[in-house]
PDB file of N, CA and C in Angstrom:
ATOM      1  N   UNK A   1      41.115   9.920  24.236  1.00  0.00           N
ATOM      2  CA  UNK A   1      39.887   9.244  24.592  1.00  0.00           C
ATOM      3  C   UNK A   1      38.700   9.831  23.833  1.00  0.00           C
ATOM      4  N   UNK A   2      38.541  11.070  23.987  1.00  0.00           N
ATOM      5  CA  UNK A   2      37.716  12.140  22.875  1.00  0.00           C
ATOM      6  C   UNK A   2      37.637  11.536  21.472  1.00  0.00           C
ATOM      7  N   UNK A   3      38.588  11.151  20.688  1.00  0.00           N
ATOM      8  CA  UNK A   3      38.565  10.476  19.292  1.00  0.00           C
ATOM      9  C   UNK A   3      38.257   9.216  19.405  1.00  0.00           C
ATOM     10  N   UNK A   4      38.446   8.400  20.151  1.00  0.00           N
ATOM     11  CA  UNK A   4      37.820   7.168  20.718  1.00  0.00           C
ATOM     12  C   UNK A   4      36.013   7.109  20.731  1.00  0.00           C
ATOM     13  N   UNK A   5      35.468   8.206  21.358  1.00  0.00           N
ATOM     14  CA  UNK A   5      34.133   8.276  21.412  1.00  0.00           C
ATOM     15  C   UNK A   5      33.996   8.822  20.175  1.00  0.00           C
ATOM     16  N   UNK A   6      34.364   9.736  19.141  1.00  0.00           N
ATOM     17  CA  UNK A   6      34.042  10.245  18.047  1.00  0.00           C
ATOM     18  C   UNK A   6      33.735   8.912  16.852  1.00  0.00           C
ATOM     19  N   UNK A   7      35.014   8.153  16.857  1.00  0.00           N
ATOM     20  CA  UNK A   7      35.225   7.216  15.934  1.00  0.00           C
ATOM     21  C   UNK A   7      34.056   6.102  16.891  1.00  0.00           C
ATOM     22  N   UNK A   8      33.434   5.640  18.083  1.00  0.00           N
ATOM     23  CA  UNK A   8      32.091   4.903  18.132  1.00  0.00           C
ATOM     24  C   UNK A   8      30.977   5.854  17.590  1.00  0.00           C
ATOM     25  N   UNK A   9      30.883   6.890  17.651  1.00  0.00           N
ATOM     26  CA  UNK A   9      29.280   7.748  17.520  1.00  0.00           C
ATOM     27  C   UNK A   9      29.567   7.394  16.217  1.00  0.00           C
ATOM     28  N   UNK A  10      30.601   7.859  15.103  1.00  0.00           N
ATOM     29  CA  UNK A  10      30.692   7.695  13.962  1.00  0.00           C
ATOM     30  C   UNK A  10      30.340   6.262  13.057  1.00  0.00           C
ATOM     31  N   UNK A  11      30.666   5.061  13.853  1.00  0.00           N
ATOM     32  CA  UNK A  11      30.216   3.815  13.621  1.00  0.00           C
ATOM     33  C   UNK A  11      28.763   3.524  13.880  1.00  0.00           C
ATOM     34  N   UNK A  12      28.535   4.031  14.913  1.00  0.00           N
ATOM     35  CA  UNK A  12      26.996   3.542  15.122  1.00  0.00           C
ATOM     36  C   UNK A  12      25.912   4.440  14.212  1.00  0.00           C
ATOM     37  N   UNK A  13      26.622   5.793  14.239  1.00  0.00           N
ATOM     38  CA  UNK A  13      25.464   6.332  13.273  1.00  0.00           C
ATOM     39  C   UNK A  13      25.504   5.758  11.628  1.00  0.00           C
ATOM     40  N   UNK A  14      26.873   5.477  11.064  1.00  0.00           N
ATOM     41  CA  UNK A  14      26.924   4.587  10.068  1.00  0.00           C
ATOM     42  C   UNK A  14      26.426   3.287   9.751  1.00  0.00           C
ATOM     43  N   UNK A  15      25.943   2.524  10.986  1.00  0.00           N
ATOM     44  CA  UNK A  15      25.380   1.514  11.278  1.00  0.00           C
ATOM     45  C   UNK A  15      23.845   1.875  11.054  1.00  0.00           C
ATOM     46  N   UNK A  16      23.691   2.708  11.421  1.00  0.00           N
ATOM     47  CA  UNK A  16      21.820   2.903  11.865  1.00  0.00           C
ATOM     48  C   UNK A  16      21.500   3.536  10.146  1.00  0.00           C
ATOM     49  N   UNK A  17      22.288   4.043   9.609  1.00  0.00           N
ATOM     50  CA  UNK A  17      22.417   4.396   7.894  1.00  0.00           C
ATOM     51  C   UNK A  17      21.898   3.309   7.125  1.00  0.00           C
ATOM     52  N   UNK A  18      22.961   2.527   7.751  1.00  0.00           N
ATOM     53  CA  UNK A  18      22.801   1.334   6.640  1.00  0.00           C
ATOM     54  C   UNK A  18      21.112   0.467   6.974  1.00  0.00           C
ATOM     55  N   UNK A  19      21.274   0.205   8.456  1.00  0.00           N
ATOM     56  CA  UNK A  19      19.834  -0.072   8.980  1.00  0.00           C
ATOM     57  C   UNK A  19      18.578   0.603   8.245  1.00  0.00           C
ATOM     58  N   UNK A  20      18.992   1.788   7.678  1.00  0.00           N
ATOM     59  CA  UNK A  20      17.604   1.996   7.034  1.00  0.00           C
ATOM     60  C   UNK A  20      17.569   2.324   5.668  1.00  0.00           C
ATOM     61  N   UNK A  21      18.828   2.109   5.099  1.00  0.00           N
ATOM     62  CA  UNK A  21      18.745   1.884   3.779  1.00  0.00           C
ATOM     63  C   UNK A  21      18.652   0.280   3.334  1.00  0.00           C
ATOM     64  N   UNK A  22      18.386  -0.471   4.252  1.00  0.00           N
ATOM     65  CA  UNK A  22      18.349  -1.667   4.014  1.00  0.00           C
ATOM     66  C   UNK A  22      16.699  -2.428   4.190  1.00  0.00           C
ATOM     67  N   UNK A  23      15.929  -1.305   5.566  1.00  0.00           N
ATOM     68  CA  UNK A  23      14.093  -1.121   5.321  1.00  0.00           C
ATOM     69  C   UNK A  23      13.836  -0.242   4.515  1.00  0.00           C
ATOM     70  N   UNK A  24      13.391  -0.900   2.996  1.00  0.00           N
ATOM     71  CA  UNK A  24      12.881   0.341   2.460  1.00  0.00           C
ATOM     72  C   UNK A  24      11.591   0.556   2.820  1.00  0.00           C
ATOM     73  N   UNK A  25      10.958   1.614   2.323  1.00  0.00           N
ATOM     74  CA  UNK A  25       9.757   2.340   2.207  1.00  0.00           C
ATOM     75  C   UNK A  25       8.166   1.469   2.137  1.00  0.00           C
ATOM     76  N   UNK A  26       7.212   1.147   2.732  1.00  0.00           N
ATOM     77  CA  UNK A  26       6.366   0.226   2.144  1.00  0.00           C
ATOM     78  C   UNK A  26       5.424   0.784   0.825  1.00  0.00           C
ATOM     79  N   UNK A  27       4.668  -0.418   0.331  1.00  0.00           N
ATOM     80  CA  UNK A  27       3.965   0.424  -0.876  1.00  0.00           C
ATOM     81  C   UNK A  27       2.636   0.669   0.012  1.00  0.00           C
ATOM     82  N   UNK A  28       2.212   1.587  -0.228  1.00  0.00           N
ATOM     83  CA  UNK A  28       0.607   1.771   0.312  1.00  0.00           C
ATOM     84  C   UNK A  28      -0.415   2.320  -0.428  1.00  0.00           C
ATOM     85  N   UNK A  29      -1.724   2.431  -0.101  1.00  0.00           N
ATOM     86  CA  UNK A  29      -2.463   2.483  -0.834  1.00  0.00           C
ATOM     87  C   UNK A  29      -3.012   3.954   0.245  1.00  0.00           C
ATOM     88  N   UNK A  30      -3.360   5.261  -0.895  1.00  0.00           N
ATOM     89  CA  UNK A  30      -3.867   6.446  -0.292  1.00  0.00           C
ATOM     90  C   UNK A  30      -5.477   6.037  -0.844  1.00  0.00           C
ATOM     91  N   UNK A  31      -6.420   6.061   0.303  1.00  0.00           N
ATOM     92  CA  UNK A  31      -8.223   5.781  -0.206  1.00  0.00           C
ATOM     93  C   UNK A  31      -8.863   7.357  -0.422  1.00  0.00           C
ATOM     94  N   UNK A  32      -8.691   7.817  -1.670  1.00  0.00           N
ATOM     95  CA  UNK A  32      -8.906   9.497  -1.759  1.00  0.00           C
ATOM     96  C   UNK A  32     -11.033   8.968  -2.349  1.00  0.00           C
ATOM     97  N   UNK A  33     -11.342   7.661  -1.906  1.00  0.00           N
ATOM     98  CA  UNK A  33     -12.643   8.016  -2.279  1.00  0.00           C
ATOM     99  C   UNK A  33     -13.640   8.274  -0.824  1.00  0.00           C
ATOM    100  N   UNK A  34     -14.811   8.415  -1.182  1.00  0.00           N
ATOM    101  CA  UNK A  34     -15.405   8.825  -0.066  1.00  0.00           C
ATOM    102  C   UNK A  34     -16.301   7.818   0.757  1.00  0.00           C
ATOM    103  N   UNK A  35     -15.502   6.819   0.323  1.00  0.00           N
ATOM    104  CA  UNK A  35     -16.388   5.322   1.245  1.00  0.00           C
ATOM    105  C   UNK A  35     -15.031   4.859   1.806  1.00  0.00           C
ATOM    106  N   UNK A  36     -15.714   3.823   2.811  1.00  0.00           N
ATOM    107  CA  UNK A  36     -14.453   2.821   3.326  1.00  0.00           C
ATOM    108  C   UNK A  36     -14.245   1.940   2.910  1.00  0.00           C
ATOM    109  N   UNK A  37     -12.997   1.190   2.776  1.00  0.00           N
ATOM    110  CA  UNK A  37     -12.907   0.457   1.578  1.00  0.00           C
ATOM    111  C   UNK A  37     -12.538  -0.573   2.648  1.00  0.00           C
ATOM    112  N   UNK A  38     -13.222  -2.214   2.318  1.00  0.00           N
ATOM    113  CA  UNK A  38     -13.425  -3.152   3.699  1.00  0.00           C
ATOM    114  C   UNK A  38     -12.832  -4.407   2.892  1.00  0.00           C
ATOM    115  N   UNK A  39     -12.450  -4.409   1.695  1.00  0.00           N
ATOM    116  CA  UNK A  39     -11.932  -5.567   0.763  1.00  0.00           C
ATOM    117  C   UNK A  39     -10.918  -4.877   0.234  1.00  0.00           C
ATOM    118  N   UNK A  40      -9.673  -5.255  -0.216  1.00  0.00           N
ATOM    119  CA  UNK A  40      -8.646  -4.173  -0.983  1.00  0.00           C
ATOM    120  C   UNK A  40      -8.367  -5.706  -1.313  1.00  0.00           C
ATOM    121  N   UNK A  41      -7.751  -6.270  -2.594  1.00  0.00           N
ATOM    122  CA  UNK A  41      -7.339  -7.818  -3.713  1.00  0.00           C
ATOM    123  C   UNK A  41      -6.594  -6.693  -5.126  1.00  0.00           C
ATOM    124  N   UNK A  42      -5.634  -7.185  -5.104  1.00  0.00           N
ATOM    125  CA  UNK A  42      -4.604  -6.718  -6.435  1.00  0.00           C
ATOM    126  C   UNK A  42      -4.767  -8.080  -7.423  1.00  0.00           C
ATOM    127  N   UNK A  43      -4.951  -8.039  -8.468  1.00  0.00           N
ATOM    128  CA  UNK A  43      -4.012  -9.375  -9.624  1.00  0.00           C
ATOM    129  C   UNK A  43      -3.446  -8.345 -10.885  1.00  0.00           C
ATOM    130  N   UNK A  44      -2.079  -9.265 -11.146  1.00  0.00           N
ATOM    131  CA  UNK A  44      -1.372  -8.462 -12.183  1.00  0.00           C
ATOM    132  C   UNK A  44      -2.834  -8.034 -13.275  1.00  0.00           C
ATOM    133  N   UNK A  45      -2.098  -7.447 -13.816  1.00  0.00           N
ATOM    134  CA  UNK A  45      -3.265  -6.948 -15.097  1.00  0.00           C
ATOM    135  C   UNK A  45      -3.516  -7.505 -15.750  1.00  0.00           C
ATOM    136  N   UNK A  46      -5.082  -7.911 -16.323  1.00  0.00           N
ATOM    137  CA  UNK A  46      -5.343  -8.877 -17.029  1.00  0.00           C
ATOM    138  C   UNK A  46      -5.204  -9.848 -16.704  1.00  0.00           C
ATOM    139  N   UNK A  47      -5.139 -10.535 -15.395  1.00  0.00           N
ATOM    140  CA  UNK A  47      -5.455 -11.487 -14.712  1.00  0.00           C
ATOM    141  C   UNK A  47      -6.664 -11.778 -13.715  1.00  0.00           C
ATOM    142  N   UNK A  48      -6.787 -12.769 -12.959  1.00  0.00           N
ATOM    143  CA  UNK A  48      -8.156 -13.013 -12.074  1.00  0.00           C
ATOM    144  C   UNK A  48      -7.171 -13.341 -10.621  1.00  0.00           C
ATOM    145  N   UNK A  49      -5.736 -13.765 -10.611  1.00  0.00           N
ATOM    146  CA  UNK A  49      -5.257 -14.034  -9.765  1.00  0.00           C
ATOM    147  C   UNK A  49      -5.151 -12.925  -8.709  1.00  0.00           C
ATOM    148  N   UNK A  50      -6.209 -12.639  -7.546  1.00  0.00           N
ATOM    149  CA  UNK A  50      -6.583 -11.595  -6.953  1.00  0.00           C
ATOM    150  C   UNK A  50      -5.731 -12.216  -5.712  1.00  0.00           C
ATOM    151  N   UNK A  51      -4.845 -11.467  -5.244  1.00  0.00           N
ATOM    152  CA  UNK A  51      -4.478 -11.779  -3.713  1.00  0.00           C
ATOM    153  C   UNK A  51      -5.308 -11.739  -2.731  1.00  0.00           C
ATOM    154  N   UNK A  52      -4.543 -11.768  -1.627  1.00  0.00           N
ATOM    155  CA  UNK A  52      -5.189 -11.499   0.182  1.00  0.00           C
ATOM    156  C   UNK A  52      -5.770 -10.174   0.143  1.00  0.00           C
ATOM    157  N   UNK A  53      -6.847 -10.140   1.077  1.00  0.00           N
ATOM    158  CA  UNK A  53      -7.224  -9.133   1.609  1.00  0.00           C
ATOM    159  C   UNK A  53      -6.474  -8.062   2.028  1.00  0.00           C
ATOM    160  N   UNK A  54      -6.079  -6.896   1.479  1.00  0.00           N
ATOM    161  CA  UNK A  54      -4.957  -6.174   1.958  1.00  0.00           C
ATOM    162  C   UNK A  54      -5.484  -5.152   3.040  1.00  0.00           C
ATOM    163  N   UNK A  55      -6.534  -5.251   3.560  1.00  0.00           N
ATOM    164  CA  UNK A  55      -7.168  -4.427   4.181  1.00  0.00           C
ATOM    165  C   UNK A  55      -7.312  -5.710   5.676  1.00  0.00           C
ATOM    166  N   UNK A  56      -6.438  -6.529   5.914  1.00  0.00           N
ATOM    167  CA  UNK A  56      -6.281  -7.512   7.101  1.00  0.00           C
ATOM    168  C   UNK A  56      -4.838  -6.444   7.646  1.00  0.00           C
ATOM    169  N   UNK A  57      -4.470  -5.849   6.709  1.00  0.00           N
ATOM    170  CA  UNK A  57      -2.939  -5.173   7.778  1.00  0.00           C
ATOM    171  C   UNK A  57      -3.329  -3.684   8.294  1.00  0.00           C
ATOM    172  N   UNK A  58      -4.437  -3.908   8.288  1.00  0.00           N
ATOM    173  CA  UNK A  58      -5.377  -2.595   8.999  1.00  0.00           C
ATOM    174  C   UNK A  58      -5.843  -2.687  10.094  1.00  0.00           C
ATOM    175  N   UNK A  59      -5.859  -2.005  11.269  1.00  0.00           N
ATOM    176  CA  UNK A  59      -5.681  -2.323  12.309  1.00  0.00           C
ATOM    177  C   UNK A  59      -7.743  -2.467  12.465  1.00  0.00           C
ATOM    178  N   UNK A  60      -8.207  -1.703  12.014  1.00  0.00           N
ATOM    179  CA  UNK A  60      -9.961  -1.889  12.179  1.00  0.00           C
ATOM    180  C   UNK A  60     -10.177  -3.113  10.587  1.00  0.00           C
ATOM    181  N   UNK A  61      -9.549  -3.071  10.256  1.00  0.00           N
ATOM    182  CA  UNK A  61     -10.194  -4.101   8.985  1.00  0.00           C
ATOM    183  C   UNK A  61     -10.646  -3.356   7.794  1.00  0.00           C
ATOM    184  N   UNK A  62     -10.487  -2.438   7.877  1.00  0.00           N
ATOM    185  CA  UNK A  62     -11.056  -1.459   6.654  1.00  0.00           C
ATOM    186  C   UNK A  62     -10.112   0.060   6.785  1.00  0.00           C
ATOM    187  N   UNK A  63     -10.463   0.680   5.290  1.00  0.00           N
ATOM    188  CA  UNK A  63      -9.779   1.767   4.880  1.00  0.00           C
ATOM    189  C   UNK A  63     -10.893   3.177   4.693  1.00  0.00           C
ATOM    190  N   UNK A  64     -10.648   4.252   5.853  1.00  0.00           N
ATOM    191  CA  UNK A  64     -11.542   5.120   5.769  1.00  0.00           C
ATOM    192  C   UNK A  64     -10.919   5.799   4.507  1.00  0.00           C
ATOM    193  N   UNK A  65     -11.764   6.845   3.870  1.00  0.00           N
ATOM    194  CA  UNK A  65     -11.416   7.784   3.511  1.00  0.00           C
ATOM    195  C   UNK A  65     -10.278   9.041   3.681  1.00  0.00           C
ATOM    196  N   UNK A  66      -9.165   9.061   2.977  1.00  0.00           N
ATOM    197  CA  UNK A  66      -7.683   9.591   3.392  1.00  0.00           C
ATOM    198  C   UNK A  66      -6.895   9.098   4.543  1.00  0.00           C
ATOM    199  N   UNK A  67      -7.506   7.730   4.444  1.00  0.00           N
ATOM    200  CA  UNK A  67      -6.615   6.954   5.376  1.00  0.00           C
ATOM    201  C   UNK A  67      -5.506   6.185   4.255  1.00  0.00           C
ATOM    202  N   UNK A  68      -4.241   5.298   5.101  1.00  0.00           N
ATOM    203  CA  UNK A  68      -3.142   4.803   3.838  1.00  0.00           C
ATOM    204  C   UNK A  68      -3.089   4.121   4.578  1.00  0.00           C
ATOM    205  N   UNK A  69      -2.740   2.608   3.581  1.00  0.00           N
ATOM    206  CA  UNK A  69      -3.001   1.322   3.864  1.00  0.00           C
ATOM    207  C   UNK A  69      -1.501   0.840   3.402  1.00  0.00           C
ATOM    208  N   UNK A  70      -0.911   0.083   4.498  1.00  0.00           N
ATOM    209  CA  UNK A  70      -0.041  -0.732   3.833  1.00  0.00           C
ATOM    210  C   UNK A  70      -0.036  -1.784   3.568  1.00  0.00           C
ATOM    211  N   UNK A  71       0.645  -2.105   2.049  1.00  0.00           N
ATOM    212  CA  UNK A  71       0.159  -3.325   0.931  1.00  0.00           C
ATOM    213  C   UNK A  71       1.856  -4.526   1.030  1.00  0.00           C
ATOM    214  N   UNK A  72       1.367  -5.369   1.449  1.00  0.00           N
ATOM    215  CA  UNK A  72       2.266  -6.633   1.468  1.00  0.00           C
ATOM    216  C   UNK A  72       1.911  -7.498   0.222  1.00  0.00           C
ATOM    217  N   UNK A  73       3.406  -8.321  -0.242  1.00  0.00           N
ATOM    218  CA  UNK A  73       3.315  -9.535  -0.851  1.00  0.00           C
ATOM    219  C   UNK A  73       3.429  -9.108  -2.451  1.00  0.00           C
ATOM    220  N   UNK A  74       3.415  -7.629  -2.746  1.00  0.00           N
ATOM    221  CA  UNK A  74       3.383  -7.395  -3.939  1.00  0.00           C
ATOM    222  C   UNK A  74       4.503  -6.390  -4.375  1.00  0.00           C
ATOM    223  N   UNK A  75       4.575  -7.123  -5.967  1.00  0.00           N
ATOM    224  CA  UNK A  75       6.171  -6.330  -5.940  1.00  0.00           C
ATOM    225  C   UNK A  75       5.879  -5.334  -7.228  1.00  0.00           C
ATOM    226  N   UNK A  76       6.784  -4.158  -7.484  1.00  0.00           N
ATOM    227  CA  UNK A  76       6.163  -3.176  -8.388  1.00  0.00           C
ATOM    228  C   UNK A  76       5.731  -3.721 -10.065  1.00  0.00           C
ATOM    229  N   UNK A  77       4.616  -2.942 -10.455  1.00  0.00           N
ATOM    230  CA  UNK A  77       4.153  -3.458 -11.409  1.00  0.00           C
ATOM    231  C   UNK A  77       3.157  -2.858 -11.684  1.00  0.00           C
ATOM    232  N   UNK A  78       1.995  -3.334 -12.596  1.00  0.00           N
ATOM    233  CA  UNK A  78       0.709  -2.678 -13.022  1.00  0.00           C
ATOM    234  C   UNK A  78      -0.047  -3.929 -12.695  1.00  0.00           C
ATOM    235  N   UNK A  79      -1.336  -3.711 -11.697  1.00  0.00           N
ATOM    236  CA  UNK A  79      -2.579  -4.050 -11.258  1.00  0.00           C
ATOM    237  C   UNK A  79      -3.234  -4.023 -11.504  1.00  0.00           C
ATOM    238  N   UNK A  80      -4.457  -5.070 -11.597  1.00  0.00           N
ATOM    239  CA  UNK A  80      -6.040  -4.532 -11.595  1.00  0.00           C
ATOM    240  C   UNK A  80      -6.442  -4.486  -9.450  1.00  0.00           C
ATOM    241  N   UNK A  81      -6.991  -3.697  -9.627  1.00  0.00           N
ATOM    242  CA  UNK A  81      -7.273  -3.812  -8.191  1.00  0.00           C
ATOM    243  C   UNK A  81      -8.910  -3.961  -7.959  1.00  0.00           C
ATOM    244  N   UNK A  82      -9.350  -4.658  -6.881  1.00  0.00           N
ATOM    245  CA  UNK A  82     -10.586  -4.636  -6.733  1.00  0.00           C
ATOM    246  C   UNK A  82     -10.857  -4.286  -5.087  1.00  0.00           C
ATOM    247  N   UNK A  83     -12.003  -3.166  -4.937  1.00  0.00           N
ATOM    248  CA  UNK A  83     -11.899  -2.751  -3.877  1.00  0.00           C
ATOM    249  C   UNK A  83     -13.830  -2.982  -3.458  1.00  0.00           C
ATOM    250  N   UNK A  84     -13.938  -3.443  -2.596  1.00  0.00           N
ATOM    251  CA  UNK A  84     -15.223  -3.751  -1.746  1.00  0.00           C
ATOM    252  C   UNK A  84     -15.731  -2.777  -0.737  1.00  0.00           C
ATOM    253  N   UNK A  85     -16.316  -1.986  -0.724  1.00  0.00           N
ATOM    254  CA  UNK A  85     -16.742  -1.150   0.160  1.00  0.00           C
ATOM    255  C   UNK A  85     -17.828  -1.313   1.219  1.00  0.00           C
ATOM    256  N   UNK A  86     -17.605  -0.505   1.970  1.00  0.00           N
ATOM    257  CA  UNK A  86     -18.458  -1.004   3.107  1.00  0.00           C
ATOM    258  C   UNK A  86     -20.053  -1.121   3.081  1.00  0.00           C
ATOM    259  N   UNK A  87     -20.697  -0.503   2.727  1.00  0.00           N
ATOM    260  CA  UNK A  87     -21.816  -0.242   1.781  1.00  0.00           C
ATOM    261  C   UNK A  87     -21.950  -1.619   1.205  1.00  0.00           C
ATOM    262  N   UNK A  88     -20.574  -2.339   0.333  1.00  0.00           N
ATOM    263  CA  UNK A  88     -21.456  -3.355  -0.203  1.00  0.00           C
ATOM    264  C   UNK A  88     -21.032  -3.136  -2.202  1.00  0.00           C
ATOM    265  N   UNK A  89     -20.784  -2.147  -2.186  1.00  0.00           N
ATOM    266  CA  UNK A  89     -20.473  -1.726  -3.347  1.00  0.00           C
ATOM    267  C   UNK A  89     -19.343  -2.593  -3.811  1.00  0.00           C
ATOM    268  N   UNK A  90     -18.659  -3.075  -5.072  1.00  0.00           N
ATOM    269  CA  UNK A  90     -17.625  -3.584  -5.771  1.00  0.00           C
ATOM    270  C   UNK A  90     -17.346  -3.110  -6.471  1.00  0.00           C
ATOM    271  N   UNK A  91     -16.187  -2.567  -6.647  1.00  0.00           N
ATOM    272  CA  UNK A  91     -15.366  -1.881  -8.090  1.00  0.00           C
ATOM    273  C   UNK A  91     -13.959  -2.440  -8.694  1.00  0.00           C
ATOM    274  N   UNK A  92     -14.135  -1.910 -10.004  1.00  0.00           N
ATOM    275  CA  UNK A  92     -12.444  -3.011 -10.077  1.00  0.00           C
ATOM    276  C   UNK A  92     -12.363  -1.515 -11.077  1.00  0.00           C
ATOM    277  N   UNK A  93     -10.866  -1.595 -10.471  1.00  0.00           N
ATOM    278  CA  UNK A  93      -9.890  -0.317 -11.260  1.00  0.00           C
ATOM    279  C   UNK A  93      -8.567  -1.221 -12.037  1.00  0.00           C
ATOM    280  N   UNK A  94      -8.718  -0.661 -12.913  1.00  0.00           N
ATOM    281  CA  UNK A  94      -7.777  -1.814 -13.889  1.00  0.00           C
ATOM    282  C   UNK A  94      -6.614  -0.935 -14.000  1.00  0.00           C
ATOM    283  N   UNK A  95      -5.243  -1.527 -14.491  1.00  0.00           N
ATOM    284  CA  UNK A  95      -4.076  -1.183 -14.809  1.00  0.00           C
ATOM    285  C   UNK A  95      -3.542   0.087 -14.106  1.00  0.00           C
ATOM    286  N   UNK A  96      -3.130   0.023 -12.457  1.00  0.00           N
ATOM    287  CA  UNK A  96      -2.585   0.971 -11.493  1.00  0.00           C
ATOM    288  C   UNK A  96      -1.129   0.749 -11.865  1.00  0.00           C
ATOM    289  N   UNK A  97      -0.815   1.778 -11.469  1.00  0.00           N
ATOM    290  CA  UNK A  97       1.035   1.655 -11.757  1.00  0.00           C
ATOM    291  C   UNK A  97       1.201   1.358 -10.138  1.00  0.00           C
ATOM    292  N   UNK A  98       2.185   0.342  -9.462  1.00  0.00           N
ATOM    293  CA  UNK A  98       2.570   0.218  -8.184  1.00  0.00           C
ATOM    294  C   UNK A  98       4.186   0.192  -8.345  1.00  0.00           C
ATOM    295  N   UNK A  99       4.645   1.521  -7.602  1.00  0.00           N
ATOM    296  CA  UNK A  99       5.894   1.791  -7.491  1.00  0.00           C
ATOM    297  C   UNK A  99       6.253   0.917  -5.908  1.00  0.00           C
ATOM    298  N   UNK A 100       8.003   0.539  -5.805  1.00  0.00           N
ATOM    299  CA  UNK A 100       8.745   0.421  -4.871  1.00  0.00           C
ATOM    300  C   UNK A 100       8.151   1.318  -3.783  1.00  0.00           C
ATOM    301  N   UNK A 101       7.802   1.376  -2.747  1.00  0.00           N
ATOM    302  CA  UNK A 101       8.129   1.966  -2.109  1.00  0.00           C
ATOM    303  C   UNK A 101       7.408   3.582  -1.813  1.00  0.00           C
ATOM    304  N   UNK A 102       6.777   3.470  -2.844  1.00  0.00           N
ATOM    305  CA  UNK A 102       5.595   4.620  -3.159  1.00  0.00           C
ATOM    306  C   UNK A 102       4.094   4.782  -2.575  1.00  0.00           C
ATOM    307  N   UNK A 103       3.676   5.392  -3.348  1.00  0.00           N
ATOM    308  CA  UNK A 103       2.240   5.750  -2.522  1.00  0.00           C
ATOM    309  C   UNK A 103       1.284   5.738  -4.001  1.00  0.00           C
ATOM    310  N   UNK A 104       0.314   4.883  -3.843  1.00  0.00           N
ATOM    311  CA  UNK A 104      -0.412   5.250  -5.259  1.00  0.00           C
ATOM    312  C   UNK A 104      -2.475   5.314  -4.499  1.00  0.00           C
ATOM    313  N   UNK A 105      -2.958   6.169  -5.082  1.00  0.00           N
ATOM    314  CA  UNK A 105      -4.128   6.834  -4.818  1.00  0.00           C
ATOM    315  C   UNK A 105      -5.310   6.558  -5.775  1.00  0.00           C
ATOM    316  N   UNK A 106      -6.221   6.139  -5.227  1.00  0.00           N
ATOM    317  CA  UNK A 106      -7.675   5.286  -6.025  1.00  0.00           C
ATOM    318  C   UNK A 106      -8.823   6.636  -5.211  1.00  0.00           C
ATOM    319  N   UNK A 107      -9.427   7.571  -6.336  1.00  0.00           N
ATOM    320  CA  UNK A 107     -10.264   8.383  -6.463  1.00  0.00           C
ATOM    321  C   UNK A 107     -11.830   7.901  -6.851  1.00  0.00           C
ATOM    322  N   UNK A 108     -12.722   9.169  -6.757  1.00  0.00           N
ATOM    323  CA  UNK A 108     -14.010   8.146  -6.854  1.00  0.00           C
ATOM    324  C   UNK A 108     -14.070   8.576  -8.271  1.00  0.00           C
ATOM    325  N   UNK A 109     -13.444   9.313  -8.896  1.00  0.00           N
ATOM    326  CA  UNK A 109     -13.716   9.523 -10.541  1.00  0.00           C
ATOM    327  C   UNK A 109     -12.773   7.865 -11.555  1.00  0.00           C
ATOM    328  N   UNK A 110     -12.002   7.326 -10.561  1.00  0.00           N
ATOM    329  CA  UNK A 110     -11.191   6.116 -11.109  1.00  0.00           C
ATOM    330  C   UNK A 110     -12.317   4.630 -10.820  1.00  0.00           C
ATOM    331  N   UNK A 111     -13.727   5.189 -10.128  1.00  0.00           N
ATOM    332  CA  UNK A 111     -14.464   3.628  -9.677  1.00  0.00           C
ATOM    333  C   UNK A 111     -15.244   3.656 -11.501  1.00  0.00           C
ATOM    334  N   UNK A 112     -14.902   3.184 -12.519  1.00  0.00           N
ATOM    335  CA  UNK A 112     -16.182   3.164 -13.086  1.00  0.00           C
ATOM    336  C   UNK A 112     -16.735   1.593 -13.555  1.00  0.00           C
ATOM    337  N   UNK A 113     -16.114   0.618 -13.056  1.00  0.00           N
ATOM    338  CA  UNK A 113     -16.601  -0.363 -13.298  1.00  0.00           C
ATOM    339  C   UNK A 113     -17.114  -1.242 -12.126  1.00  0.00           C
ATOM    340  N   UNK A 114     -18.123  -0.648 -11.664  1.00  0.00           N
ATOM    341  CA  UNK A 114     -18.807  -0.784 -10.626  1.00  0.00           C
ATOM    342  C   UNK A 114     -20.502  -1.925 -10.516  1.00  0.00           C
ATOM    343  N   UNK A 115     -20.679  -2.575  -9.311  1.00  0.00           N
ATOM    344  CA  UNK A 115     -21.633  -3.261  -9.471  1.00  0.00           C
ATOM    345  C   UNK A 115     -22.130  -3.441  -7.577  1.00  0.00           C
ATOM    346  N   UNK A 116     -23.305  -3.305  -7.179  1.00  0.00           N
ATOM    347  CA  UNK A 116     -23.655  -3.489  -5.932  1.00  0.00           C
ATOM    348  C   UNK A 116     -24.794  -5.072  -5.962  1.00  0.00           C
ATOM    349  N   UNK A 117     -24.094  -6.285  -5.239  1.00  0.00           N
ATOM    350  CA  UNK A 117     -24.784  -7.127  -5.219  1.00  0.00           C
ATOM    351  C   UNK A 117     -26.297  -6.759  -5.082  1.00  0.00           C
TER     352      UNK A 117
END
């Protein structure tokens, strides 16, 4: 009966394996600048095709400072990203590398193409 329960624990923990090699990792965004970031829009590089608001899967609507944001709908690649700050400020950071499953980080030495309505 003993090998009976061994060979279920052994299935189910093989089960719950596969269960999470099958959710991978999300991509997110680390905000290492020192504003909150209240607009987050990706388009491939060298494009204008800016997605959704990625800062709607935030539970306040915005991204404090060393807070991480998770980014839907986009699959790995290089970005221009444009980020809106709370303030009012607009910046666009061009050509981000976005890994699977990774973590990629927007600094305030990376804002330089900047403009405040």
């Amino acid at each position: 009966m003993a090998r009976v329960g061994r060979l279920v624990f052994g299935f189910v923990a093989l089960l719950a394996c596969a269960a999470n090699a099958a959710d991978p990792k999300p991509i997110r965004f680390w905000n290492l600048t020192t504003s909150t970031v209240v607009d987050f829009r990706a388009a491939p590089t060298g494009t204008v095709d800016w997605g959704p608001n990625q800062c709607a899967n935030d539970r306040d609507g915005g991204v404090d400072h060393d807070e991480r944001l998770r980014i839907t709908g986009i699959t790995p690649g290089r970005y221009d990203v444009k980020l809106t700050f709370k303030d009012g400020r607009a910046c666009t950071v061009r050509n981000i590398e976005i890994k699977d499953g990774a973590i990629f980080s927007i600094e305030n030495k990376d804002l330089t193409d900047c403009h405040k309505p």
